[in-house]
Protein backbone atom coordinates (compact mmCIF):
# COMPACT_ATOMS: atom_id res chain seq x y z
CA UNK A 1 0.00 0.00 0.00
CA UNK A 2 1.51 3.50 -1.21
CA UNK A 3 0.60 7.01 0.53
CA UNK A 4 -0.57 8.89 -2.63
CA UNK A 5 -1.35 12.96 -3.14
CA UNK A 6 -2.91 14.59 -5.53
CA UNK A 7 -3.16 17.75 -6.68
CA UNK A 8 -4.75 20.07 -8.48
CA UNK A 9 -2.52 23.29 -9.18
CA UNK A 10 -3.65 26.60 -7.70
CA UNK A 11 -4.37 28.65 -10.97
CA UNK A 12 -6.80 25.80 -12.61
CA UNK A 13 -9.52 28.26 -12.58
CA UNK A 14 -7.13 31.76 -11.92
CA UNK A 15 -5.84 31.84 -15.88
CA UNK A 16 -9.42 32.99 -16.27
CA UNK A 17 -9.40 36.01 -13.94
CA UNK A 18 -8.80 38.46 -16.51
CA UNK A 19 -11.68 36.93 -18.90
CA UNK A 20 -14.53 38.59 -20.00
CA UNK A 21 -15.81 35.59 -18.54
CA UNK A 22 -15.03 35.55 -14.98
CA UNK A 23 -17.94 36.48 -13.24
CA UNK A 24 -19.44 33.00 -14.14
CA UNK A 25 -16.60 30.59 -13.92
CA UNK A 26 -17.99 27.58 -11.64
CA UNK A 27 -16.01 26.92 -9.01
CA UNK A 28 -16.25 23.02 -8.15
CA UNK A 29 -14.11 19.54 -7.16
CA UNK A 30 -12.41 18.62 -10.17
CA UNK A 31 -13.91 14.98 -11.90
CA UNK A 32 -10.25 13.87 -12.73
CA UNK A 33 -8.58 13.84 -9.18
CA UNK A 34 -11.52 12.14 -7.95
CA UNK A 35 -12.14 9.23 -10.47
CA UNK A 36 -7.90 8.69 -10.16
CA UNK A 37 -8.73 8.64 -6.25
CA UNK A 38 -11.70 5.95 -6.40
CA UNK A 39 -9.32 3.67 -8.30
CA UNK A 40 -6.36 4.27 -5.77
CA UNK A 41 -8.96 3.09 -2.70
CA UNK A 42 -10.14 0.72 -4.51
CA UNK A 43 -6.51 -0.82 -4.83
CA UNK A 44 -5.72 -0.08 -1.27
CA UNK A 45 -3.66 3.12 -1.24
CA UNK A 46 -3.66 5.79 0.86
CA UNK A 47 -4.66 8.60 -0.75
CA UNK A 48 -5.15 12.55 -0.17
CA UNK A 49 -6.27 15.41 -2.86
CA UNK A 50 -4.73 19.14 -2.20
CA UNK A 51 -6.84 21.10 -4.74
CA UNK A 52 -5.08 24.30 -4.48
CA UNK A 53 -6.90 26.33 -6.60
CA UNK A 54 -9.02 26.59 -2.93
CA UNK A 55 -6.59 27.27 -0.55
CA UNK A 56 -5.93 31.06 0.38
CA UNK A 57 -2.17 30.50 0.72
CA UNK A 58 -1.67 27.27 -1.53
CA UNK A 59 2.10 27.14 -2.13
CA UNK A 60 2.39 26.79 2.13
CA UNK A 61 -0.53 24.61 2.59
CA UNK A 62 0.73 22.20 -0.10
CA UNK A 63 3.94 22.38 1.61
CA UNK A 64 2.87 21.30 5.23
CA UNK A 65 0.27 18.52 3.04
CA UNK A 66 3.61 17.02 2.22
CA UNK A 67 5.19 17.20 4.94
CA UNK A 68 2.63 15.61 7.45
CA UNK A 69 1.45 13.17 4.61
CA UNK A 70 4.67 11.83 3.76
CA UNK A 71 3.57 10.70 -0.14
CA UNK A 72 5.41 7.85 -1.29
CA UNK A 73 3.90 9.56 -4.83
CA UNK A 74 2.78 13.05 -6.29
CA UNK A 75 0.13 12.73 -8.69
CA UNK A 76 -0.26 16.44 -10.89
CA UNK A 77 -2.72 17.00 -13.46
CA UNK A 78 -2.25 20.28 -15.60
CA UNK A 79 -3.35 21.79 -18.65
CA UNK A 80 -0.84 23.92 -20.89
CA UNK A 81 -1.12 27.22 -19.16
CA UNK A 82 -0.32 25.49 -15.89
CA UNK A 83 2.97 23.59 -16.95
CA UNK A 84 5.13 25.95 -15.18
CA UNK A 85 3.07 25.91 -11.65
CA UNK A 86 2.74 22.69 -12.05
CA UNK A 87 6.55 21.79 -12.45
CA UNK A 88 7.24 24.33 -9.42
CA UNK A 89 5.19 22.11 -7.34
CA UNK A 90 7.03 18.58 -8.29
CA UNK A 91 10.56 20.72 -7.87
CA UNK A 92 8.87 21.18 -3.96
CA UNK A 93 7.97 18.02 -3.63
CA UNK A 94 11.51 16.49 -4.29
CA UNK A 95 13.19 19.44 -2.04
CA UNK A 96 10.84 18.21 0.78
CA UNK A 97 10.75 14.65 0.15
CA UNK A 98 13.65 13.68 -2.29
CA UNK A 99 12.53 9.78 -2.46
CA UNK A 100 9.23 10.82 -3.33
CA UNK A 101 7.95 10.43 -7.06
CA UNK A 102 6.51 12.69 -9.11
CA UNK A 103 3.78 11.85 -11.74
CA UNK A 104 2.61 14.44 -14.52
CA UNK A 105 -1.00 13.52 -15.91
CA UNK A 106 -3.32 15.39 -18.29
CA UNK A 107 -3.30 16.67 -21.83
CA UNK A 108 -0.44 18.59 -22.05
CA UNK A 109 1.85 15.96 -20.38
CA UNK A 110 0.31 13.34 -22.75
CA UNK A 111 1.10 15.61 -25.58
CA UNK A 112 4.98 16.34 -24.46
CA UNK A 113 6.13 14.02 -22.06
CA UNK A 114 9.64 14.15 -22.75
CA UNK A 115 9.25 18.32 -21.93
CA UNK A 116 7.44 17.60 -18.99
CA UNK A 117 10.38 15.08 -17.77
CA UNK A 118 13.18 17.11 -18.79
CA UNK A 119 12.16 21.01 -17.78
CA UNK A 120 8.96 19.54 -15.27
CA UNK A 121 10.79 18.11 -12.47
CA UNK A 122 8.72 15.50 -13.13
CA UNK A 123 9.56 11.29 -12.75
CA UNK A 124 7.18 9.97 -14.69
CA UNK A 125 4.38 10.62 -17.56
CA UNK A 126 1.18 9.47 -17.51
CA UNK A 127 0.29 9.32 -21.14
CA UNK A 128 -3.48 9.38 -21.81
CA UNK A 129 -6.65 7.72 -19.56
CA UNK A 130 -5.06 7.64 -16.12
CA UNK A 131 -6.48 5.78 -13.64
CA UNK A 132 -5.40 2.06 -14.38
CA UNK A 133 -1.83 3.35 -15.52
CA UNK A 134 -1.50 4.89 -12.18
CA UNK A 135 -2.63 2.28 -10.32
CA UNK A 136 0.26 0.23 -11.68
CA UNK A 137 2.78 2.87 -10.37
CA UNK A 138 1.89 3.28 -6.85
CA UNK A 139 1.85 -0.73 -6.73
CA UNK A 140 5.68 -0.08 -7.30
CA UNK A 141 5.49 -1.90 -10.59
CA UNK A 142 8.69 -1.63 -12.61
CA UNK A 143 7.91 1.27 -15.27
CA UNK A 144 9.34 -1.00 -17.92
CA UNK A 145 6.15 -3.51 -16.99
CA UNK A 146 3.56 -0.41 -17.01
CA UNK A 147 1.66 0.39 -20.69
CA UNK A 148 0.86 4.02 -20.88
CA UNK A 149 3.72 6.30 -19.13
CA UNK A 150 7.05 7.73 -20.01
CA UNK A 151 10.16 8.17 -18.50
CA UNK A 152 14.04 8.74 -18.10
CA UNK A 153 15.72 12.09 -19.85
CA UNK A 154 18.06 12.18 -22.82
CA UNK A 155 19.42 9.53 -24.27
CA UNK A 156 17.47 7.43 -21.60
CA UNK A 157 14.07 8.59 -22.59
CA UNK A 158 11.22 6.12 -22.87
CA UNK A 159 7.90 5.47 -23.87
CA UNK A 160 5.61 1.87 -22.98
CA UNK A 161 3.24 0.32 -25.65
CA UNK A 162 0.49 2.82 -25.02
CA UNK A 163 -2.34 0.88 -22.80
CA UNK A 164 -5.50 0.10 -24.17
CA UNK A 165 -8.42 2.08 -23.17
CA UNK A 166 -11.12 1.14 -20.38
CA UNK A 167 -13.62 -0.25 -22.32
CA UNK A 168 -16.85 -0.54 -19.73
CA UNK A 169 -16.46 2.94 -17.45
CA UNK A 170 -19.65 1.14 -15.36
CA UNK A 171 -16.10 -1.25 -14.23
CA UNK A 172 -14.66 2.26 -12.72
CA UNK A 173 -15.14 2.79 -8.81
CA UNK A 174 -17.53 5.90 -8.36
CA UNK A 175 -15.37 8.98 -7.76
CA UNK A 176 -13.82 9.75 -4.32
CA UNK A 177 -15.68 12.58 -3.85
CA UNK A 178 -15.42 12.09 0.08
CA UNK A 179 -11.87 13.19 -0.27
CA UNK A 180 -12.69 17.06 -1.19
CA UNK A 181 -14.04 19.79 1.83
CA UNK A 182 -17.08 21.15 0.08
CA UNK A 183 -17.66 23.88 1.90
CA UNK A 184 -14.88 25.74 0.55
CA UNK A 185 -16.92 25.56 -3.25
CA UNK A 186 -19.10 28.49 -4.15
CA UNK A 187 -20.01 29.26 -7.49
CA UNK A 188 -21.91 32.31 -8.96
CA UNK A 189 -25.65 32.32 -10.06
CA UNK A 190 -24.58 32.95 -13.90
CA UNK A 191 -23.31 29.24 -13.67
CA UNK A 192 -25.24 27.25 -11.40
CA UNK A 193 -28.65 27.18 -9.46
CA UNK A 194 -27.10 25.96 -6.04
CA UNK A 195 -24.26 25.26 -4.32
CA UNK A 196 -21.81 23.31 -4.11
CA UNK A 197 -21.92 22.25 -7.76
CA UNK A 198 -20.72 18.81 -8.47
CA UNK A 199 -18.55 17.75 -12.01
CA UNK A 200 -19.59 14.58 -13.02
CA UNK A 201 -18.80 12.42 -16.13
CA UNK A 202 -21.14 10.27 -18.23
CA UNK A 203 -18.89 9.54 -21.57
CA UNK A 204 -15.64 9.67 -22.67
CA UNK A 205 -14.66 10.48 -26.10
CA UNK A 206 -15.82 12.93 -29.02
CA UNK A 207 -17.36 11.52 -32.47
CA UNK A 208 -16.37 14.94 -33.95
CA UNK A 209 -13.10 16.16 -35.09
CA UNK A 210 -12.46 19.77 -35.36
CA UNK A 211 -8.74 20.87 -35.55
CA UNK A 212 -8.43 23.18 -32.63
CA UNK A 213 -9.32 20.23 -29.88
CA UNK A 214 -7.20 17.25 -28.95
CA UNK A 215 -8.54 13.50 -28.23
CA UNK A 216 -5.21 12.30 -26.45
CA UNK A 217 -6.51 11.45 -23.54
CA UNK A 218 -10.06 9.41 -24.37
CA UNK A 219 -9.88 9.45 -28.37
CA UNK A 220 -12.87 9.87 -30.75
CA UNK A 221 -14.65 6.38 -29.98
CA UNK A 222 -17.60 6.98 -27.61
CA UNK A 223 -17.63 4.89 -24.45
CA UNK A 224 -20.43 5.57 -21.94
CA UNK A 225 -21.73 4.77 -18.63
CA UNK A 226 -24.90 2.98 -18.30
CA UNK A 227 -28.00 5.16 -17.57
CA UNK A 228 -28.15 3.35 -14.25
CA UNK A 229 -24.82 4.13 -13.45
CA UNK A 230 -25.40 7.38 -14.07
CA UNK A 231 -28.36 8.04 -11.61
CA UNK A 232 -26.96 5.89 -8.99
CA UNK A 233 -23.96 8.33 -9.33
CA UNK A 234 -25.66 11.37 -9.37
CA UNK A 235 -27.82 10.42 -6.52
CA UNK A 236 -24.43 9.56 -4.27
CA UNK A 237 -23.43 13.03 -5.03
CA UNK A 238 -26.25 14.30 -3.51
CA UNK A 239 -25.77 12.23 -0.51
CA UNK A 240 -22.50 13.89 -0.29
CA UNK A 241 -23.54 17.30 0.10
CA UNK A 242 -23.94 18.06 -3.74
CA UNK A 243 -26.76 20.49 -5.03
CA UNK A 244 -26.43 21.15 -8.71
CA UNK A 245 -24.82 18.80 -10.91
CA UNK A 246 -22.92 19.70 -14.04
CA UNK A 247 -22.21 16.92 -16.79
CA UNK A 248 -18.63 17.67 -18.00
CA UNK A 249 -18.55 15.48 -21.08
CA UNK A 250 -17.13 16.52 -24.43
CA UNK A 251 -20.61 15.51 -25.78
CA UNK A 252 -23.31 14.15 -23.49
CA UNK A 253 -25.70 13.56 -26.90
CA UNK A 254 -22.71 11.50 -28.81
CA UNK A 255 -25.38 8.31 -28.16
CA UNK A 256 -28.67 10.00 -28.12
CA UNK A 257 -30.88 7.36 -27.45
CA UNK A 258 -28.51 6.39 -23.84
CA UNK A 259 -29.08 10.46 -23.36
CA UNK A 260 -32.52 10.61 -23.82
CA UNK A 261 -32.71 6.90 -21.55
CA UNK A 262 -31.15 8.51 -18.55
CA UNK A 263 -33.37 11.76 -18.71
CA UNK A 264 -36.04 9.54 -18.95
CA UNK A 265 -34.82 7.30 -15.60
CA UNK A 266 -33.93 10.84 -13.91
CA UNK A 267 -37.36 11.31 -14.65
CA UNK A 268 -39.23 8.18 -13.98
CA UNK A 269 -37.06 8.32 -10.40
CA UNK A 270 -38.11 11.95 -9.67
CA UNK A 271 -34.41 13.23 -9.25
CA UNK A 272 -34.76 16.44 -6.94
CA UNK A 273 -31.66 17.98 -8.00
CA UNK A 274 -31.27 20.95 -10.80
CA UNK A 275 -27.98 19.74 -13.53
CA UNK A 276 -26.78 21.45 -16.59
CA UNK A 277 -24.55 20.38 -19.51
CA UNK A 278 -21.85 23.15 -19.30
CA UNK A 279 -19.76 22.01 -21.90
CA UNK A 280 -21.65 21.54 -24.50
CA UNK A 281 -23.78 19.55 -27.20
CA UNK A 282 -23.01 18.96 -30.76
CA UNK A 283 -26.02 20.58 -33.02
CA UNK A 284 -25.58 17.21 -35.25
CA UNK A 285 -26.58 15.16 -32.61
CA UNK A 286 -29.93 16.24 -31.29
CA UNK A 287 -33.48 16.90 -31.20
CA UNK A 288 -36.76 17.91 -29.97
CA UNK A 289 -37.41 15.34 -27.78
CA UNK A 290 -34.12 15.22 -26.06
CA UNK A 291 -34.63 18.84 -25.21
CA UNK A 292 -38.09 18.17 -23.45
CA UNK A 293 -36.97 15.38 -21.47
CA UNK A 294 -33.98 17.02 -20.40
CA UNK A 295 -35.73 20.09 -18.96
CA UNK A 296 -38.21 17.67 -17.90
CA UNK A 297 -35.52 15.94 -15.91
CA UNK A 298 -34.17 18.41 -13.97
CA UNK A 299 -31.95 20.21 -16.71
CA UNK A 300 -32.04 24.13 -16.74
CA UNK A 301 -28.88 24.80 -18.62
CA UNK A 302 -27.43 23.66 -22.07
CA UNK A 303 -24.14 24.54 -24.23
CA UNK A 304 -23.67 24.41 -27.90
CA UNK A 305 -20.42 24.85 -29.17
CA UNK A 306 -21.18 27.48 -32.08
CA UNK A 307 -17.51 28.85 -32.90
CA UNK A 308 -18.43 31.23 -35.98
CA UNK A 309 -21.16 32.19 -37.76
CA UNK A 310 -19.35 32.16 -41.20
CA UNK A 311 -19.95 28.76 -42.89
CA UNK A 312 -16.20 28.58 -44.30
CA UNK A 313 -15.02 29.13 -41.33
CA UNK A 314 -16.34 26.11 -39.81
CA UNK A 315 -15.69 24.16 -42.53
CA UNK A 316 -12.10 24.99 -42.21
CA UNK A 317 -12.33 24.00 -38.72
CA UNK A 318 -13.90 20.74 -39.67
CA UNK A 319 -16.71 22.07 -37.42
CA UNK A 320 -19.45 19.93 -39.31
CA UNK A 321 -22.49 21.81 -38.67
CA UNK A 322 -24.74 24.45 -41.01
CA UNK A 323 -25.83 28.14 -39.39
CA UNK A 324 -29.29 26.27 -39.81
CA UNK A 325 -28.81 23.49 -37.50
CA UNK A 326 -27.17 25.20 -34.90
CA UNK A 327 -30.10 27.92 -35.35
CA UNK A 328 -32.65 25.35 -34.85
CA UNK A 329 -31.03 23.72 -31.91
CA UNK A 330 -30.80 26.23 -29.69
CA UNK A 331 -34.70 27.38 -30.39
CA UNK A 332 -35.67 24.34 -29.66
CA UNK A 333 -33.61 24.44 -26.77
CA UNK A 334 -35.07 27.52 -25.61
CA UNK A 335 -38.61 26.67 -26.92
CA UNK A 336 -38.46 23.70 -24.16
CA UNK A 337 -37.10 25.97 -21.37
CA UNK A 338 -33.65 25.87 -21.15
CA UNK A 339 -31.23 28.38 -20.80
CA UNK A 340 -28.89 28.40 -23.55
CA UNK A 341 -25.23 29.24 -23.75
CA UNK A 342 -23.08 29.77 -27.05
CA UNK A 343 -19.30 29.42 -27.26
CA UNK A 344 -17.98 31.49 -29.59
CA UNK A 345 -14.06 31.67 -31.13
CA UNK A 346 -12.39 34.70 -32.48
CA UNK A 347 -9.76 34.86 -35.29
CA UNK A 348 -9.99 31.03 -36.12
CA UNK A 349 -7.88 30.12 -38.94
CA UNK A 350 -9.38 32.00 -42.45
CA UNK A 351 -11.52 34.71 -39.97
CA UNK A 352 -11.07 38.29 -41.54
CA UNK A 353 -13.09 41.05 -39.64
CA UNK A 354 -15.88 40.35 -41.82
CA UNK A 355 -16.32 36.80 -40.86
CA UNK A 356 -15.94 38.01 -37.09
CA UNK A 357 -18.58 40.43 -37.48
CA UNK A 358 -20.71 37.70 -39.08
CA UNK A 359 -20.10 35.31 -35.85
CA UNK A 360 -20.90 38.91 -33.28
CA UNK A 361 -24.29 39.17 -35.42
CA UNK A 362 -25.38 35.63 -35.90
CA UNK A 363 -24.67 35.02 -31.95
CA UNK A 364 -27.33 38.25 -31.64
CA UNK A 365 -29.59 36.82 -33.86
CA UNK A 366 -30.25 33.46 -31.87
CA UNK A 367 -31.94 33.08 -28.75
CA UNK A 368 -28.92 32.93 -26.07
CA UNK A 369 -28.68 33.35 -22.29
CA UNK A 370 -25.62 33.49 -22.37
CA UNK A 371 -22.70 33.81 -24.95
CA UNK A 372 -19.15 33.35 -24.61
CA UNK A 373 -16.20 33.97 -27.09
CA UNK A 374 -12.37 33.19 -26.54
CA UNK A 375 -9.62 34.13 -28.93
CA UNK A 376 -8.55 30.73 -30.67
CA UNK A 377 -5.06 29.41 -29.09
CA UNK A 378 -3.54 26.50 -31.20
CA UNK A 379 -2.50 24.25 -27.97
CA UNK A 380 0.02 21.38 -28.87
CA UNK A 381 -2.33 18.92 -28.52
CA UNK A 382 -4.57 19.83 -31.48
CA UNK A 383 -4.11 19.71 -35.02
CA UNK A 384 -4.41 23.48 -35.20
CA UNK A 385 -0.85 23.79 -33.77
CA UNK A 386 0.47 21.16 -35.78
CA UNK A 387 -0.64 22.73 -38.92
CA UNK A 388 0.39 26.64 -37.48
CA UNK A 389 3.95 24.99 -36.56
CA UNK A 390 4.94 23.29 -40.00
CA UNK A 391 3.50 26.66 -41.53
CA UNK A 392 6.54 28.50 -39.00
CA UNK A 393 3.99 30.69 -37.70
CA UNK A 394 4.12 29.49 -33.94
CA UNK A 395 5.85 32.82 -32.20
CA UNK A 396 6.27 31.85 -28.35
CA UNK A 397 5.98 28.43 -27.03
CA UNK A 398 6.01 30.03 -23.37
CA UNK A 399 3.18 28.24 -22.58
CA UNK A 400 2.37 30.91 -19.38
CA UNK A 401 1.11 32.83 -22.57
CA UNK A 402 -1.55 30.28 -23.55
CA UNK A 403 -4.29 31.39 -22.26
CA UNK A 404 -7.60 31.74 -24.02
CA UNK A 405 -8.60 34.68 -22.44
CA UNK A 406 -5.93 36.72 -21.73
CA UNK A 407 -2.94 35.84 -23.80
CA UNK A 408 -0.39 37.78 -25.88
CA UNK A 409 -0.08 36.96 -28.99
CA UNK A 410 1.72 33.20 -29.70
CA UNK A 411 1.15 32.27 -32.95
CA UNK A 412 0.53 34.60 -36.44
CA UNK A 413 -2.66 34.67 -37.94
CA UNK A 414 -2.47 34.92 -41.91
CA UNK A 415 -5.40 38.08 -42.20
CA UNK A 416 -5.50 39.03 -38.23
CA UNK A 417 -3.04 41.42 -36.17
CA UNK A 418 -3.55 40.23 -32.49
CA UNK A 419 -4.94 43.65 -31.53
CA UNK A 420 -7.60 43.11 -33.62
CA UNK A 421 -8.25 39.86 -32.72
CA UNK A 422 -8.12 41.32 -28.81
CA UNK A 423 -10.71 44.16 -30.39
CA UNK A 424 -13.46 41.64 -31.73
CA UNK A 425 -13.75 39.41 -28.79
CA UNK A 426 -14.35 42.34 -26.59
CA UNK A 427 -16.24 43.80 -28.78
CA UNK A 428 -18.40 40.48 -29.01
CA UNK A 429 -18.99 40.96 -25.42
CA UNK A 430 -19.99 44.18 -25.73
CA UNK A 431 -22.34 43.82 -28.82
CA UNK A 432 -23.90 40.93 -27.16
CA UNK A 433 -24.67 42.14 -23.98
CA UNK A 434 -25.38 45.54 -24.10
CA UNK A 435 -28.19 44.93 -26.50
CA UNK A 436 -31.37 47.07 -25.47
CA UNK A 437 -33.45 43.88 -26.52
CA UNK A 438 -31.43 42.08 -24.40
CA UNK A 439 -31.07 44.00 -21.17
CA UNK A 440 -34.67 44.34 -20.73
CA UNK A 441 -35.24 40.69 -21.19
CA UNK A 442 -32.52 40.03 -18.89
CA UNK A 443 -34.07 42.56 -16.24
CA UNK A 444 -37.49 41.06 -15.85
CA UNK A 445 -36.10 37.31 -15.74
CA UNK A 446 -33.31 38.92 -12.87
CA UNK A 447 -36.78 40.44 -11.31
CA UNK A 448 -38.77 37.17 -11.64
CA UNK A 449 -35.68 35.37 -10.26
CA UNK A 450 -34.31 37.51 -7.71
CA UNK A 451 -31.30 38.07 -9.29
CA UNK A 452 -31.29 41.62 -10.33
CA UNK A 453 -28.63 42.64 -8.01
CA UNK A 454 -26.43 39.85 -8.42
CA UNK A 455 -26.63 40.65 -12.22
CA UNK A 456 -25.73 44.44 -11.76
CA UNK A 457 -22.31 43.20 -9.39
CA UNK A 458 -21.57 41.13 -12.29
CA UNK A 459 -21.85 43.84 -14.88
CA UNK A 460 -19.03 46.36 -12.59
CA UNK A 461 -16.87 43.76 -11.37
CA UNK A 462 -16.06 43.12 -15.73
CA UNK A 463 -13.68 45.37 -17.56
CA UNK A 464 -15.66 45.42 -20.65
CA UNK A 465 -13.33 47.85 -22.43
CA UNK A 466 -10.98 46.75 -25.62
């Protein structure tokens, strides 16, 4: 049995302070750390989770978690903007516990994993799904005999046959959500009806394949809990001390008919919680009838990954979806009672300001709650980057500077200066919100909700200039 800590690096949710964005960024347990957790128990590890995104001073309180834990093992997930932070925290670990091992997990390590060893401070790699791979570790397994990681620097580098993926997720343990102090999760009324809001997984995978996202870690076939797994899940997490759910799947409609079974079973079992699907649904795979049971289920909030409202645009993307589909999903969406959010991208690859002004009017012209735009990044797990890089237009691979919402400019755009690409996504903001039409629909839902202060904090605390 190995003592095992994971952690979750302070600035997880902090690279979006400066976001137009901010004042609805949920604050919640992350899924990953606790699905890697179940499987630890489950082998008979120790284990702890330090998320210190919530900690006030996280740098000292991750340093006395190490020092009256004693890990045997270090377990850090981290996206791209976090690689730095991340490797800061496995250089502390070693300085306060030299025999210790540290473990990099997540996209970015997938995607570099001799960077991460070499200028990470890092042991060993967890390349793609994690939680069997690090089972193997913490048994003390010889990394030679464990599929799925790298390790060793220079000349010594090495990469395993990769390991095959899980293919029933009904076989994982349910998360270790019992790890995690709740209390300390509050998240704003923009994104959730209650709190604390609970992450929670249904699928893994994406059937679609646009250029700017990555598959590394689950790939593009779609595996998928059971429906009963799902609502014996979800009602644990109540149990726990959860009061709004929020399905974090790349695509919770990917198999419709399983989606529309467990809204049916959430209904037929009179689930008392609200839930949303925060990251979105693909336009290509839904309908009518999905909508209705969904908001007859308990649903109140549902994404759509829009990107541009210029058809080449998303073609060039391989977004596969017409202005007319995504136009009739999210009315019927809102027609069954949902609130809807759009995600938006500015200066995608071929976007001129024409094409941007195209996306700023189209996202006016639909029937939104909420929309939200970023300024497209080419991360180095997608095959945006690879494409940008063999073109030599990459500028910075300082990957502090990735950041959707906030970043200076990394990579050259063939029409687009990065101050203009800066201009149009605040000015998408802008156009969207400060609509007439739209503030005085927003104003009597705020008064029939009670949210009409709330709304007005939200409006001064964002910097809406640009």
């Amino acid at each position: 049995m190995s003592r095992v800590l994971l952690v979750n690096p302070p600035s997880a949710v902090g690279i979006y302070d400066k976001s137009k964005i901010r004042v609805a960024i949920t604050s919640a347990p992350f899924i990953t750390l606790a699905t890697l957790a179940g499987e630890l128990l489950r082998e008979g590890h120790k284990v702890m989770i330090a998320d210190l995104m919530v900690m006030g001073d996280p740098f000292n309180s991750y340093r006395g978690t190490l020092e009256d834990f004693q890990p045997e093992y270090i377990g850090i997930t981290f996206t791209t903007p976090l690689f730095h932070e991340a490797a800061a925290l496995a250089g502390m670990a070693h300085e306060f516990l030299p025999e210790s091992k540290t473990i990099a997990g997540g996209i970015h390590a997938s995607t570099l994993p001799e960077e991460s060893l070499e200028k990470g401070n890092f042991d060993l790699v967890v390349l793609g799904e994690g939680e069997r791979t690090l089972a193997d570790i913490c048994a003390c397994k010889d990394p030679q005999d464990i599929r799925g990681i790298a390790f060793g620097r220079g000349d010594d580098f090495t990469v395993t046959p990769a390991r095959e993926l899980i293919a029933d997720l009904d076989d994982l343990p349910l998360p270790a959500w019992e790890l995690y102090d709740l209390s300390r999760y509050r998240s704003p009324h923009i994104a959730s009806r209650d709190n604390p809001v609970g992450y929670m997984e249904t699928n893994r995978g994406c059937n679609h394949h646009c250029t700017f996202c990555s598959q590394r870690i689950f790939g593009h076939s779609i595996r998928s809990k059971s429906s009963r797994r799902v609502i014996d899940e979800m009602f644990r997490m109540l149990e726990l001390g959860f009061k709004d759910i929020h399905i974090k799947d790349d695509n919770f409609t990917a198999d419709i008919e399983r989606a529309k079974d467990t809204c049916r079973l959430l209904i037929e079992e009179k689930f008392p919680a609200p839930w949303a699907l925060p990251t979105g649904v693909n336009v290509e795979d839904v309908d009518s009838e999905f909508f209705r049971l969904a908001r007859g289920a308990g649903c109140y909030q549902i994404s759509f990954g829009i990107e541009s409202g210029a058809p080449e645009i998303l073609s060039g993307v391989n977004k596969k979806q017409s202005l007319e589909k995504i136009r009739k999903a999210v009315e019927m969406a809102h027609d069954a009672g949902l609130e809807t959010v759009g995600f938006f991208m500015m200066g995608l690859p071929g976007d001129t300001e024409e094409t941007m002004k195209r996306s700023i009017r189209f996202a006016q012209s639909l029937p939104l709650t909420y929309a939200k735009a970023s300024m497209t990044l080419p991360f180095p797990s997608s095959a945006l980057y690879r494409q940008i890089k063999m073109d030599g237009r990459i500028l910075s691979e300082d990957w502090l500077m990735y950041n959707f919402h906030s970043t200076s400019e990394v990579w050259r755009h063939e029409n687009l200066d990065w101050k203009t690409i800066q201009h149009y996504y605040s000015l998408f903001h802008r156009k969207f919100y400060f609509r007439p039409s739209y503030i005085w629909k927003r104003f009597w839902r705020d008064i029939r909700m009670g949210q009409l202060w709330d709304d007005i904090k939200a409006v001064l605390a964002n910097d809406w200039s640009g």
